[in-house]
C-alpha atoms as a PDB file:
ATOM      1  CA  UNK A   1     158.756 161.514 -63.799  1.00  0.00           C
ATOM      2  CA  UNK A   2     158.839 164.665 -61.874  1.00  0.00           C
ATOM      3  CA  UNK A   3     155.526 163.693 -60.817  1.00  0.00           C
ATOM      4  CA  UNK A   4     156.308 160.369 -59.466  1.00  0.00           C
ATOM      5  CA  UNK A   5     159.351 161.839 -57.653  1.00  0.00           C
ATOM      6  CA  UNK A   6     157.567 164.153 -55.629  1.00  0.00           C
ATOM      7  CA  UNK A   7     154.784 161.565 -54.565  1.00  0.00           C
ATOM      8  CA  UNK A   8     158.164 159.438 -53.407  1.00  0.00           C
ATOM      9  CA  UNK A   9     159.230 162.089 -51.549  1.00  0.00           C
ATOM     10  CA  UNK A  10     156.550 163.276 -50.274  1.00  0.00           C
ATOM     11  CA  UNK A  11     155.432 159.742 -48.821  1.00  0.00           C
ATOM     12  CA  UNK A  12     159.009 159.480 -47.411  1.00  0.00           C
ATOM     13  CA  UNK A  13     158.280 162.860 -45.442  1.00  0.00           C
ATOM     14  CA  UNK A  14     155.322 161.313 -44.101  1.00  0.00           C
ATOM     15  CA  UNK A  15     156.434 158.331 -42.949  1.00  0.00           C
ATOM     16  CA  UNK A  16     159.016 159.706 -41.326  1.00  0.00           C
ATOM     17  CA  UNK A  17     156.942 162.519 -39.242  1.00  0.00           C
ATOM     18  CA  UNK A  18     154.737 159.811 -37.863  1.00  0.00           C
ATOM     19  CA  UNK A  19     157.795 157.846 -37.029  1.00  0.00           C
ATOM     20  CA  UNK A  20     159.254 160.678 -35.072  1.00  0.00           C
ATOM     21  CA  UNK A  21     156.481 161.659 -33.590  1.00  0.00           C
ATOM     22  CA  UNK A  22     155.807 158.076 -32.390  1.00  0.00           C
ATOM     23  CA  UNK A  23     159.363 158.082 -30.647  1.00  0.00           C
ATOM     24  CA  UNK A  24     158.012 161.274 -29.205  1.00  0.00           C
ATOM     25  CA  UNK A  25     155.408 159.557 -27.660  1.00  0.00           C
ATOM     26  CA  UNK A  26     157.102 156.433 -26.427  1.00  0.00           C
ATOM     27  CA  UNK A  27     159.686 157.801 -23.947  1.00  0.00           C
ATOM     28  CA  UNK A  28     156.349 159.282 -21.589  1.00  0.00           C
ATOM     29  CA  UNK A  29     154.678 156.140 -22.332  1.00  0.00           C
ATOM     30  CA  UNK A  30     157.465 154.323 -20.697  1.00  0.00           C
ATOM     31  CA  UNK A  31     158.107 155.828 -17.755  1.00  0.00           C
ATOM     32  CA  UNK A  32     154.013 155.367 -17.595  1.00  0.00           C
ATOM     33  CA  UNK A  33     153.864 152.338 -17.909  1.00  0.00           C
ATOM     34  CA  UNK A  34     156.157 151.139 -15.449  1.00  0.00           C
ATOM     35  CA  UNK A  35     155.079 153.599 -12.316  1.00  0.00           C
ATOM     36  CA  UNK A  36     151.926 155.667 -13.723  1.00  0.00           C
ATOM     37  CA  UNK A  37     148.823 154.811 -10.938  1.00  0.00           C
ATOM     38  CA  UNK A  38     148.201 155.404  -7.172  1.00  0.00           C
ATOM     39  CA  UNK A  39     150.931 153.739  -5.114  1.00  0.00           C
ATOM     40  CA  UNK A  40     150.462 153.208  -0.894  1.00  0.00           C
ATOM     41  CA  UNK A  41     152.921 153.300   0.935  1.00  0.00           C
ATOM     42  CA  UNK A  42     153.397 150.287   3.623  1.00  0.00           C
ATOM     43  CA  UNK A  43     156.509 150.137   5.363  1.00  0.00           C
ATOM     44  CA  UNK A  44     159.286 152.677   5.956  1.00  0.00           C
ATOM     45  CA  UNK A  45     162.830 151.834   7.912  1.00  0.00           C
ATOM     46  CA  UNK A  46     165.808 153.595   8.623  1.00  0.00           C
ATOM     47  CA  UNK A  47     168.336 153.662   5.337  1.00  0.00           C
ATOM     48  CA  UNK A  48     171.183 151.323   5.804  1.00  0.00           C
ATOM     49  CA  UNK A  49     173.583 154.118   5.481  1.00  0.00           C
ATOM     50  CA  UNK A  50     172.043 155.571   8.454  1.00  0.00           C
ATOM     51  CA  UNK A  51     174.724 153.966  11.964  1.00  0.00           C
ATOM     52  CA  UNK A  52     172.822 152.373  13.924  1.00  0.00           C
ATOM     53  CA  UNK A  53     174.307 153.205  17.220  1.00  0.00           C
ATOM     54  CA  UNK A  54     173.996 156.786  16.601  1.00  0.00           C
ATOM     55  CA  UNK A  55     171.586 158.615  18.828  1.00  0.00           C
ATOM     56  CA  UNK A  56     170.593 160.769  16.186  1.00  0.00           C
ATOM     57  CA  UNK A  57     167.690 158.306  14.927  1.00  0.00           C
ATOM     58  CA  UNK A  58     165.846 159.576  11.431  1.00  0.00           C
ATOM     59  CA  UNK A  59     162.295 159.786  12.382  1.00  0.00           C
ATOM     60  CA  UNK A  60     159.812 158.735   9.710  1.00  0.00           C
ATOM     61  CA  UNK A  61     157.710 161.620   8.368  1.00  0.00           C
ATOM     62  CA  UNK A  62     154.168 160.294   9.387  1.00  0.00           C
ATOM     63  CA  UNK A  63     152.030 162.292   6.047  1.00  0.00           C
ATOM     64  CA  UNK A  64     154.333 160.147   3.748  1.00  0.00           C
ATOM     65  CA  UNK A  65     154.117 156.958   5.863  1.00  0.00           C
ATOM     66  CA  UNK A  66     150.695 156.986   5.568  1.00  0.00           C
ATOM     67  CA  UNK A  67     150.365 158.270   2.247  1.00  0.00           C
ATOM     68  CA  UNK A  68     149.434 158.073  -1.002  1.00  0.00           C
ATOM     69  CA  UNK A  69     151.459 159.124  -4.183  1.00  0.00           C
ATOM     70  CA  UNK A  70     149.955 158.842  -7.519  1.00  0.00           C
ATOM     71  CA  UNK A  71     151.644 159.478 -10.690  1.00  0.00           C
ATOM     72  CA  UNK A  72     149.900 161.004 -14.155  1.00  0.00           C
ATOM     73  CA  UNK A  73     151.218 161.524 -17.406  1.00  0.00           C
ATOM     74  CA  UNK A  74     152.536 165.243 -16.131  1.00  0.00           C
ATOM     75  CA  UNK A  75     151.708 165.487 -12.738  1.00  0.00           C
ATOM     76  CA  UNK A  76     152.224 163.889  -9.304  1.00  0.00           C
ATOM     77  CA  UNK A  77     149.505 163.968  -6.281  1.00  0.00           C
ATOM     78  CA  UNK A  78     150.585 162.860  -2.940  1.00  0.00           C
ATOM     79  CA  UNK A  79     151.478 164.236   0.599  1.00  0.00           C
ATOM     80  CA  UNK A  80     151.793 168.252   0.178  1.00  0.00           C
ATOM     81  CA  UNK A  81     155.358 168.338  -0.522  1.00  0.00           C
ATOM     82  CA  UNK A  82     155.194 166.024  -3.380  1.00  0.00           C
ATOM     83  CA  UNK A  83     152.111 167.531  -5.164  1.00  0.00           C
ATOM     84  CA  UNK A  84     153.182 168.825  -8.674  1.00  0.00           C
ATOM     85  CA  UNK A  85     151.379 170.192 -11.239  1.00  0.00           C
ATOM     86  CA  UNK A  86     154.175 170.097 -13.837  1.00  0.00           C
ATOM     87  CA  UNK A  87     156.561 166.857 -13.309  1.00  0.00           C
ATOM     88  CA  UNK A  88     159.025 165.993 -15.225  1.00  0.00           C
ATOM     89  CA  UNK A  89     160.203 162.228 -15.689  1.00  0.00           C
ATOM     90  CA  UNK A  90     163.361 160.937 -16.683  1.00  0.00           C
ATOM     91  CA  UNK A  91     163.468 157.066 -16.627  1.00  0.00           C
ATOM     92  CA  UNK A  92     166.802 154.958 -16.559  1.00  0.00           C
ATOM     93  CA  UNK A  93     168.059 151.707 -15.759  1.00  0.00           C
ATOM     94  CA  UNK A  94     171.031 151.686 -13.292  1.00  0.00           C
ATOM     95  CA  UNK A  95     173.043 149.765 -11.304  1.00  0.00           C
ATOM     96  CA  UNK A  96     172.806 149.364  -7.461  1.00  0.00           C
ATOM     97  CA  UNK A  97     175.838 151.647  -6.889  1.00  0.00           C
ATOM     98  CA  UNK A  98     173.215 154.462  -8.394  1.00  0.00           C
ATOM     99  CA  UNK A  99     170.526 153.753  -5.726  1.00  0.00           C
ATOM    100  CA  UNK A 100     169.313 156.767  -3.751  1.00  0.00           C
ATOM    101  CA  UNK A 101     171.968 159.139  -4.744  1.00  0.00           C
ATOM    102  CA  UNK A 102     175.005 156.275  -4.297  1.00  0.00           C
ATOM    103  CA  UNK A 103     174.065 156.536  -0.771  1.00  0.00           C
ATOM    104  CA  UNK A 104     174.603 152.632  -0.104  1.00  0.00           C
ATOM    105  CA  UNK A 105     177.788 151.902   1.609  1.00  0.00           C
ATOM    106  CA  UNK A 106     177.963 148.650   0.272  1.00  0.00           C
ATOM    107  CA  UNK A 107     175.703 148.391  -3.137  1.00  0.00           C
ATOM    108  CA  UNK A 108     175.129 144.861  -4.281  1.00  0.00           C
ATOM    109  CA  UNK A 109     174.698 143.574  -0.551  1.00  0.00           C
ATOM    110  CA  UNK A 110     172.143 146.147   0.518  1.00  0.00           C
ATOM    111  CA  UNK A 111     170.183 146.559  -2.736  1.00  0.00           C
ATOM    112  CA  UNK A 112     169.191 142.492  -2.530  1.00  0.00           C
ATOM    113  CA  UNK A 113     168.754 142.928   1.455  1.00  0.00           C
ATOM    114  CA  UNK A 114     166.102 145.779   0.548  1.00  0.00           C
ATOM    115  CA  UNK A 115     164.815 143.363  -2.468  1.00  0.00           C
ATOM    116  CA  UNK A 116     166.328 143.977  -5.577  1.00  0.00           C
ATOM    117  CA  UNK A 117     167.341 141.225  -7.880  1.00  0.00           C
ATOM    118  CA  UNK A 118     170.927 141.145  -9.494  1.00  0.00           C
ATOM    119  CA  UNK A 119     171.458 143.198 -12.471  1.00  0.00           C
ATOM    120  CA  UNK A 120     170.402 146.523 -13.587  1.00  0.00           C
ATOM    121  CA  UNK A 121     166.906 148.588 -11.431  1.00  0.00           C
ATOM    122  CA  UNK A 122     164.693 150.672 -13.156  1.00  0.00           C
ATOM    123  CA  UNK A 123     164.261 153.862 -11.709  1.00  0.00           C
ATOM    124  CA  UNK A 124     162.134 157.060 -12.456  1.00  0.00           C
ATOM    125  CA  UNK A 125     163.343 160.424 -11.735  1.00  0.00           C
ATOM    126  CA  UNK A 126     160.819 163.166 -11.041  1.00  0.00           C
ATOM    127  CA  UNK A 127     161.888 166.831 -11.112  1.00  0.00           C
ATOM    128  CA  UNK A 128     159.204 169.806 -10.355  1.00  0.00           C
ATOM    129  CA  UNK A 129     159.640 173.430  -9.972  1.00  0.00           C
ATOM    130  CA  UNK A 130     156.763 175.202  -8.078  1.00  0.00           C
ATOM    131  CA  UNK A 131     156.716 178.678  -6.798  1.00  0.00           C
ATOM    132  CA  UNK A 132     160.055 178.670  -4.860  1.00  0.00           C
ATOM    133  CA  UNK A 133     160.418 174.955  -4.743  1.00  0.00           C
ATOM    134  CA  UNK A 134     162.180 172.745  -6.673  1.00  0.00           C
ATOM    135  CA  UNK A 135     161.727 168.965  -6.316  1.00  0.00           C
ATOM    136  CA  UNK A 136     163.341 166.015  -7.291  1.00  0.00           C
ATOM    137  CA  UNK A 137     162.904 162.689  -6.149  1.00  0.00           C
ATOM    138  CA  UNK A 138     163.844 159.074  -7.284  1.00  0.00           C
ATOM    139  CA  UNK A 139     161.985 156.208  -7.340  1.00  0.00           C
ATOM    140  CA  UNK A 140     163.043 152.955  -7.349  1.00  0.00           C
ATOM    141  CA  UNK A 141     161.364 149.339  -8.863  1.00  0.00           C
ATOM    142  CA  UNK A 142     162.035 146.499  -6.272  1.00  0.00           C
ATOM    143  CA  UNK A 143     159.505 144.908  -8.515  1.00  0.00           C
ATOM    144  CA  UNK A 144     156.157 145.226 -10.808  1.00  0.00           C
ATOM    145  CA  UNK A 145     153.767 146.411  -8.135  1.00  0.00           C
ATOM    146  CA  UNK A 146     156.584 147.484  -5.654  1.00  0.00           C
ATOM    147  CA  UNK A 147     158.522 150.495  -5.591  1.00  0.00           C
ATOM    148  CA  UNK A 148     161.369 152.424  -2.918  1.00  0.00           C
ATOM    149  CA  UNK A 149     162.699 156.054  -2.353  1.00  0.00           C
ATOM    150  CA  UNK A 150     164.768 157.637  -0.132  1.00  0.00           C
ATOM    151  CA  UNK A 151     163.537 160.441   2.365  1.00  0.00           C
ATOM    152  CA  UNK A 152     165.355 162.098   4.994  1.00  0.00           C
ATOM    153  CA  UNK A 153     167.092 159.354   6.092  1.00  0.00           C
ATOM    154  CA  UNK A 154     164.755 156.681   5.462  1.00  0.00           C
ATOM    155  CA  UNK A 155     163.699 154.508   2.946  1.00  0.00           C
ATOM    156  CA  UNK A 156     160.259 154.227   2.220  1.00  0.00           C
ATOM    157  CA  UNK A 157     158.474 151.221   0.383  1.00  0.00           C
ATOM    158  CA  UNK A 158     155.506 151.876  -2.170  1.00  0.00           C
ATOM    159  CA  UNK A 159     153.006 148.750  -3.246  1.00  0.00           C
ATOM    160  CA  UNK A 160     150.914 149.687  -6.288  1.00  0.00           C
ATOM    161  CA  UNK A 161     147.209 149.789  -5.824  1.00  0.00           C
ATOM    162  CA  UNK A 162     145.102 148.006  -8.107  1.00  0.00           C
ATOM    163  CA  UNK A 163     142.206 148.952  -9.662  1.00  0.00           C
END
């Protein structure tokens, strides 16, 4: 009986480390599947918190507005600032009132006005410490192959290249 016991148990133990380390593996894949790939970016405007008869105008940075970011399974490569060798993702769903830092004066209006639908937006947040810098940025889904984030001011909007 002992026997039979320990080849129990011992299946149990198994079955359970390639269960855990198959939830391991699913939070990167996530976050992968959703935003992993070479995105373009092809339009950038003024964020709507930004007044618009202020004469202090945000000025589009022109590396990022031409730019490419592409994100890996631990790494991001885009416009110099954004290059990281060591990323760290967090994905989340969250509501509009969450968008770029809760910076939206008036949530629900302005997310649809930039293109979100109703309900919750997925959103992937990228940390990265190199040398003396530390980096975080979110990014937003508007949609499968379309993507936002917030820079200085303005927003920019990211469309998916495909293979």
């Amino acid at each position: 009986m002992k026997r039979v016991h320990l080849a129990i148990a011992a299946s149990c133990i198994a079955i359970a480390a390639i269960g855990t380390i198959g939830i391991w593996q699913t939070h990167p894949a996530a976050a992968q599947e959703a935003f992993t790939g070479s995105w373009d970016v092809v339009a950038v405007q003024p964020a709507p918190w930004v007044d618009a008869s202020s004469a202090d105008k945000p000025v589009p940075n022109e590396e990022i507005a031409r730019g490419r970011i592409t994100f890996m399974a631990d790494s991001v490569q885009g416009p110099a600032f954004l290059n990281c060798d060591k990323a760290k993702y967090e994905i989340a769903k969250v509501p509009p009132e969450y968008l770029f830092e809760g910076g939206l004066t008036d949530p629900v209006r302005q997310a649809k006005e930039l293109g979100f639908n109703d309900g919750d937006i997925l959103q992937l947040s990228m940390g990265c410490i190199s040398g003396d810098a530390d980096i975080g940025m979110d990014f937003d889904l508007i949609a499968e192959d379309i993507a936002v984030f917030a820079l200085d001011n303005m927003i920019y909007k990211m469309q998916r290249v495909k293979p």
